[in-house]
N, C-alpha and C. Protein backbone atom coordinates (compact mmCIF):
# COMPACT_ATOMS: atom_id res chain seq x y z
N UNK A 1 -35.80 69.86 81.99
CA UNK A 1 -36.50 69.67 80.73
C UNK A 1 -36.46 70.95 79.88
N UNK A 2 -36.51 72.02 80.06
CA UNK A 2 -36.85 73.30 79.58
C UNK A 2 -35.26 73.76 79.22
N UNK A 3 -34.10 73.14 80.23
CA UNK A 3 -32.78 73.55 79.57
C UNK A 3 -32.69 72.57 78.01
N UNK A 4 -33.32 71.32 78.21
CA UNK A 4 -33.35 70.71 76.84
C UNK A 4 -33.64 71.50 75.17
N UNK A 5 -34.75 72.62 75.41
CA UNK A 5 -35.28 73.16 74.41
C UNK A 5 -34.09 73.95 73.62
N UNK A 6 -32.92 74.30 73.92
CA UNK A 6 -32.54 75.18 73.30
C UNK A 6 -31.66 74.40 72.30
N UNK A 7 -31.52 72.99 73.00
CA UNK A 7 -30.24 71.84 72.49
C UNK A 7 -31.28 71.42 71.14
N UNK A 8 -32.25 71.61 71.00
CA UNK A 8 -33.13 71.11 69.82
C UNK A 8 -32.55 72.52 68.84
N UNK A 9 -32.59 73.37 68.62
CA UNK A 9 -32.54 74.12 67.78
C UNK A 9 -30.74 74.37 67.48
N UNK A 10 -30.00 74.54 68.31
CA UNK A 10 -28.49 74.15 68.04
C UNK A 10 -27.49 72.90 67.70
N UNK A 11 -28.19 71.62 67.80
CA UNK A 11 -27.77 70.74 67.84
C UNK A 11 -27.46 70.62 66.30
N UNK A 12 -29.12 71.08 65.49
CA UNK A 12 -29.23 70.84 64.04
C UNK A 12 -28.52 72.39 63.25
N UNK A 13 -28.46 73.26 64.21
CA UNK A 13 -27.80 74.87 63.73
C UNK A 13 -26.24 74.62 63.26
N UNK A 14 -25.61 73.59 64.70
CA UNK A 14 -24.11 73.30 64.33
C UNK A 14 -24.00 72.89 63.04
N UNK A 15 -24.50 71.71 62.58
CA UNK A 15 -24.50 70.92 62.01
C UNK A 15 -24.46 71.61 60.43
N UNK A 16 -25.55 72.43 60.67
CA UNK A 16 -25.72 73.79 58.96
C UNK A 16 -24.70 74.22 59.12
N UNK A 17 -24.05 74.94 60.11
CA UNK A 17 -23.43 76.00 60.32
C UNK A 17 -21.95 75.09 59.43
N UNK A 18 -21.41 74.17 59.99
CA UNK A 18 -20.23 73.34 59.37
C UNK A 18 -20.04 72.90 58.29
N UNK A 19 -21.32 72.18 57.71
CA UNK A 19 -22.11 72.20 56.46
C UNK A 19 -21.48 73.44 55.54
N UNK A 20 -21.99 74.39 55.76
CA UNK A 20 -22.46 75.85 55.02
C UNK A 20 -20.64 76.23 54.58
N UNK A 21 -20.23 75.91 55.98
CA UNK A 21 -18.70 76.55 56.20
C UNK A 21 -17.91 75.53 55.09
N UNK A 22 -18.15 74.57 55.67
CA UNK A 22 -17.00 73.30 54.40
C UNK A 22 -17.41 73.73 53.11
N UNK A 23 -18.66 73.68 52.70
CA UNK A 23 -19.02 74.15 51.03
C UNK A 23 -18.20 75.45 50.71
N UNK A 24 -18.24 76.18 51.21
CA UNK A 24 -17.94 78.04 50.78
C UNK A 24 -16.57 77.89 51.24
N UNK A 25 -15.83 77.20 52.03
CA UNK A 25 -14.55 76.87 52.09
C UNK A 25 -13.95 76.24 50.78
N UNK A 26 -14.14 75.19 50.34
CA UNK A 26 -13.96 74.45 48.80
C UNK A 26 -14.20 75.41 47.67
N UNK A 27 -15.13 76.12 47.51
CA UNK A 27 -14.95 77.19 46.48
C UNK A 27 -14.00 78.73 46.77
N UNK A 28 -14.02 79.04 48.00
CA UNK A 28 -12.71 80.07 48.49
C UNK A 28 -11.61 79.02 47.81
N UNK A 29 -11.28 77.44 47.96
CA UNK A 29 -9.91 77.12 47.67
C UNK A 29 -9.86 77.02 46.39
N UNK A 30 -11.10 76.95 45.68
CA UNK A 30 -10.81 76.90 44.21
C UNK A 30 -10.19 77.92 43.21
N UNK A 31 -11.31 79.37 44.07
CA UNK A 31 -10.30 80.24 43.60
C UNK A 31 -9.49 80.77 43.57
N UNK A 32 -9.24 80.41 45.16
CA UNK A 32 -7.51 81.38 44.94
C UNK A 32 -6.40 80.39 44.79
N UNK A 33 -6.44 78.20 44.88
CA UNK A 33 -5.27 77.87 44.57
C UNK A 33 -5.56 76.81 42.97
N UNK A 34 -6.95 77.00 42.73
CA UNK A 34 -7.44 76.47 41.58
C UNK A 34 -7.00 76.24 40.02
N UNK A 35 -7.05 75.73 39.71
CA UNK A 35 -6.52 75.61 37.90
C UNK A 35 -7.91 75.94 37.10
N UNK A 36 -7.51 76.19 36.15
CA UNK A 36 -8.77 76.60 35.25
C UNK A 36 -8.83 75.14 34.33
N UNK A 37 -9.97 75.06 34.22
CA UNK A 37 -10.30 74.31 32.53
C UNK A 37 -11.48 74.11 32.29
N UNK A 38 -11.38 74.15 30.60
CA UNK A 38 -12.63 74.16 30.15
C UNK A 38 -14.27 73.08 30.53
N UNK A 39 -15.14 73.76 30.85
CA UNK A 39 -16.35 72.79 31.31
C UNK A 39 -17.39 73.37 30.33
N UNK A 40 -18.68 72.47 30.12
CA UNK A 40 -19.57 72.59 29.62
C UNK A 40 -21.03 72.32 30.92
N UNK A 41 -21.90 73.40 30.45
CA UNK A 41 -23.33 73.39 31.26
C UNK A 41 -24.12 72.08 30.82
N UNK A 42 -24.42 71.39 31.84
CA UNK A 42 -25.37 70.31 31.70
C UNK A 42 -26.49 70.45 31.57
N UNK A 43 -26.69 71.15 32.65
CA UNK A 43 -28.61 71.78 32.72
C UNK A 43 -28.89 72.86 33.92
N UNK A 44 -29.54 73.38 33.97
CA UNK A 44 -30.16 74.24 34.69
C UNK A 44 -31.28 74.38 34.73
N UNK A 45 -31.85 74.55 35.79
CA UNK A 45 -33.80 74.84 36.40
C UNK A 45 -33.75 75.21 37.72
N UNK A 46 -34.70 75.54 37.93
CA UNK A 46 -35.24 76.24 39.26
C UNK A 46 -34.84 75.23 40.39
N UNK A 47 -34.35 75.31 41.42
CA UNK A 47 -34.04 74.26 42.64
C UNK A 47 -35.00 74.50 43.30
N UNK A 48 -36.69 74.16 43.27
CA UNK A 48 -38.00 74.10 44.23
C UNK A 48 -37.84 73.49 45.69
N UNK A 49 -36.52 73.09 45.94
CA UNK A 49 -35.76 72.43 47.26
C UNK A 49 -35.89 73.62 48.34
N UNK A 50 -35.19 75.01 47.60
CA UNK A 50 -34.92 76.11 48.10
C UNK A 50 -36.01 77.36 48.47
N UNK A 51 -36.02 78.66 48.73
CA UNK A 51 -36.59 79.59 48.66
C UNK A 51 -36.44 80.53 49.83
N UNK A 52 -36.09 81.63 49.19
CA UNK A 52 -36.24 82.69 50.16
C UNK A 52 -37.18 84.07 49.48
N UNK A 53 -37.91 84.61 49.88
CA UNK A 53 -38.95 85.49 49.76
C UNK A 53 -39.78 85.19 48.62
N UNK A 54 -40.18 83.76 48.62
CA UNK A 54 -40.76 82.85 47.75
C UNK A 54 -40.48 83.14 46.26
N UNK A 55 -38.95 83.05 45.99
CA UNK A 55 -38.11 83.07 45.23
C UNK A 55 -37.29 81.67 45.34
N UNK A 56 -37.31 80.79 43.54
CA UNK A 56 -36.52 79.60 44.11
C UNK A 56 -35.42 80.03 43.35
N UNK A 57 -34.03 79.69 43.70
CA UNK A 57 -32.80 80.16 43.26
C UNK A 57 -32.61 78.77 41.93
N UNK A 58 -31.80 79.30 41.00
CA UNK A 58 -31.38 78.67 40.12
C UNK A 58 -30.28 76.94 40.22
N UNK A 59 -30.45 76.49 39.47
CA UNK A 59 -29.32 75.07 39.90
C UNK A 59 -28.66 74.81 38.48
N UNK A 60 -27.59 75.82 38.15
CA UNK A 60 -26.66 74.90 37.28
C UNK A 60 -25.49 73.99 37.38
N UNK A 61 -25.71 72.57 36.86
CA UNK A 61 -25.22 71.53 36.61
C UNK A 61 -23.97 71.97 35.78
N UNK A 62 -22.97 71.47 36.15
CA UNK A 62 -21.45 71.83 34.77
C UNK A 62 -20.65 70.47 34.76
N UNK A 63 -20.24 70.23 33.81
CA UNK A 63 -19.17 68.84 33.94
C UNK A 63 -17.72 69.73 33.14
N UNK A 64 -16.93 68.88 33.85
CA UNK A 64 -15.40 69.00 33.14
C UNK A 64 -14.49 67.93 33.36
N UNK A 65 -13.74 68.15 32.23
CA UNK A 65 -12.68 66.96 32.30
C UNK A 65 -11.57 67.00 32.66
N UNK A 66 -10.67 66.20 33.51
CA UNK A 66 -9.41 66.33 33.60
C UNK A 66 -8.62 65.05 33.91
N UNK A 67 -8.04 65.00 32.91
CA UNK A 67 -7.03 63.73 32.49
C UNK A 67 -8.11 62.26 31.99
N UNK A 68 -9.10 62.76 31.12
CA UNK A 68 -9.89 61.70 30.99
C UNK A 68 -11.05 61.55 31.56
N UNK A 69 -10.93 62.03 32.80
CA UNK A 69 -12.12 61.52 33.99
C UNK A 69 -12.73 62.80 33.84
N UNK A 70 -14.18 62.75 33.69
CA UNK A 70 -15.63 63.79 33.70
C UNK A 70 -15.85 64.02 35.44
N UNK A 71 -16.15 64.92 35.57
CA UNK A 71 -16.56 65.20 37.10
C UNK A 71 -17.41 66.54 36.91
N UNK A 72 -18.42 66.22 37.64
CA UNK A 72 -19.40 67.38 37.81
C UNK A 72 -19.42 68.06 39.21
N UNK A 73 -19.90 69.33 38.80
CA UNK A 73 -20.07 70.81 39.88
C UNK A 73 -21.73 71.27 39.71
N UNK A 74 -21.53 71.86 40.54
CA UNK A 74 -22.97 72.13 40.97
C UNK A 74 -23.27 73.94 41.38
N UNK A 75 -24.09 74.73 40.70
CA UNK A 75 -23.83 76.29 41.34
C UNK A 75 -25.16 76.51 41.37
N UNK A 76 -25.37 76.90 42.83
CA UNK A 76 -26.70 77.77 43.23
C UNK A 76 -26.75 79.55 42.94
N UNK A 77 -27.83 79.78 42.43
CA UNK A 77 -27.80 81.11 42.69
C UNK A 77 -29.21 81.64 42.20
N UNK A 78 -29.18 82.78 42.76
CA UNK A 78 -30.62 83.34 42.95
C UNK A 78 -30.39 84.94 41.64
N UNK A 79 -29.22 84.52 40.84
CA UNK A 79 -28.48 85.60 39.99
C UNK A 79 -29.67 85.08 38.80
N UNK A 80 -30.38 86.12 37.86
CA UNK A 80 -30.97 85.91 37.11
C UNK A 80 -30.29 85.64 35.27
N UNK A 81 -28.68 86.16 35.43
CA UNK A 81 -27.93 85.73 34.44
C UNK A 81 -27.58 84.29 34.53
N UNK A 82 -28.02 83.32 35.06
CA UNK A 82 -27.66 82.02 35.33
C UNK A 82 -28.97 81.26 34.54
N UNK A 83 -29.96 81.96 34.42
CA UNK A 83 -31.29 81.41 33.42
C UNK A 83 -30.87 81.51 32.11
N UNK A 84 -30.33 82.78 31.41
CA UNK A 84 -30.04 83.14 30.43
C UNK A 84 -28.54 81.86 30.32
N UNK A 85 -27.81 80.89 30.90
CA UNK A 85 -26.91 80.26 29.89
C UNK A 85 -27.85 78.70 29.48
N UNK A 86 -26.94 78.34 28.81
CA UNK A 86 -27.74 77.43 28.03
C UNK A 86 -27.48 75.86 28.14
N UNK A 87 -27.89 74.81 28.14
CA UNK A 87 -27.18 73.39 28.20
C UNK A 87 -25.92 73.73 27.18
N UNK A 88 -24.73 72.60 27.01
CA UNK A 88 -23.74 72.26 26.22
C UNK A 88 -22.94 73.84 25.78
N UNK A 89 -23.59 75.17 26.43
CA UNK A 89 -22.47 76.45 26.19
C UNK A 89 -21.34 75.89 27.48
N UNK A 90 -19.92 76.64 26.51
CA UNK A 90 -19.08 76.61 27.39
C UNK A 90 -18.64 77.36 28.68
N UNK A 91 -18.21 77.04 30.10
CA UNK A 91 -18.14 77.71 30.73
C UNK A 91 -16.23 77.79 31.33
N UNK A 92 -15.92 78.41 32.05
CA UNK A 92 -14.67 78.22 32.59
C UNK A 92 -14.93 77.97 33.99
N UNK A 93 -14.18 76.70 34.18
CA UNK A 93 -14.52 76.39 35.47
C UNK A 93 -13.01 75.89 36.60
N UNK A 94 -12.62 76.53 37.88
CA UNK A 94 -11.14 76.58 38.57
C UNK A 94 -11.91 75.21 39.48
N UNK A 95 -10.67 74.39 39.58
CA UNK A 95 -11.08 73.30 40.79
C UNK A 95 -9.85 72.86 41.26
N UNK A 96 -9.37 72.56 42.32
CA UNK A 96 -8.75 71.77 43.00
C UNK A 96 -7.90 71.00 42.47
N UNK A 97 -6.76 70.93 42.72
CA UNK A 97 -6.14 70.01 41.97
C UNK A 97 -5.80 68.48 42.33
N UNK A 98 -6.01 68.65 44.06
CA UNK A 98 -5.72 67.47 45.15
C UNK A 98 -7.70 67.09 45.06
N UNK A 99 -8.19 67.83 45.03
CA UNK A 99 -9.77 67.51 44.85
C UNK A 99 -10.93 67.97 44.48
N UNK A 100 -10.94 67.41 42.53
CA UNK A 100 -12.13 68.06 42.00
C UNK A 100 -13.12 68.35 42.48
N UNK A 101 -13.34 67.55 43.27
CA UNK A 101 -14.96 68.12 44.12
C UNK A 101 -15.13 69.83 44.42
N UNK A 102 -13.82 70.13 44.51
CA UNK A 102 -13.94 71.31 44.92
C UNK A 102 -13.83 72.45 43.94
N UNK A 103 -15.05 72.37 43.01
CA UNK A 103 -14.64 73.55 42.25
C UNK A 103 -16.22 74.59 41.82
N UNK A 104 -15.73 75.65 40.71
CA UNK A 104 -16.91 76.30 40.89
C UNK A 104 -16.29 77.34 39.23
N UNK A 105 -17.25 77.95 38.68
CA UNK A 105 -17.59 78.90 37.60
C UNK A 105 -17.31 79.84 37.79
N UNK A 106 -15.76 79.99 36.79
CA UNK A 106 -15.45 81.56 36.58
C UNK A 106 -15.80 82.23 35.02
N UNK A 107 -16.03 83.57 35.52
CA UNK A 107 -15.92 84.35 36.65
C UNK A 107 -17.54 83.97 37.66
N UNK A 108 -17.21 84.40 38.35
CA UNK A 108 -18.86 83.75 39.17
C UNK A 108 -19.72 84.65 39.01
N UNK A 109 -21.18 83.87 39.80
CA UNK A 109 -22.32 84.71 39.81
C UNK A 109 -22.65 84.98 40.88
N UNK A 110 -23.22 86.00 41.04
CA UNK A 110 -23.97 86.73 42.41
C UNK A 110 -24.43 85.78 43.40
């Protein structure tokens, strides 16, 4: 029973850990085999989901187009220049070319 306890806290650790890795993997591929094009900010606010040193990190929303089709990105950050942009300003945004999902805001934020 007591070897059980440790399988509770790793079982759900793997699981982040692969999680964490696939996300930050998709934006490593954006930028170094990524295309650029133009996106616009949807919205941004505080993500109250989050927090570390009872600090909630920022959530900007971005859409961009390519070949017609709108697809949205998503950027966390705890960077305080990410308050300061605005809905509908333009941003530059690199994604994937085999799969938009995978993209992210250049140049980036902290």
């Amino acid at each position: 029973m007591v070897a059980l306890v440790p399988l509770i806290f790793a079982v759900p650790g793997y699981f982040l850990l692969r999680h964490g890795l696939k996300q930050a993997s998709g934006v490593l591929q954006a930028f170094t085999e990524g295309e650029a094009v133009r996106g616009t900010i949807h919205s941004i606010k505080k993500d109250r989901t989050q927090s570390m040193n009872d600090k909630h990190p920022w959530k900007l929303i971005y859409h961009f187009e390519i070949q017609g089709e709108v697809h949205e990105g998503e950027l966390v950050s705890f960077s305080s220049a990410v308050s300061q942009r605005r809905p509908g300003q333009p941003v530059w945004v690199v994604y994937v070319k085999e799969a938009p999902s995978r993209s992210t805001i250049y140049p980036p934020f902290k």
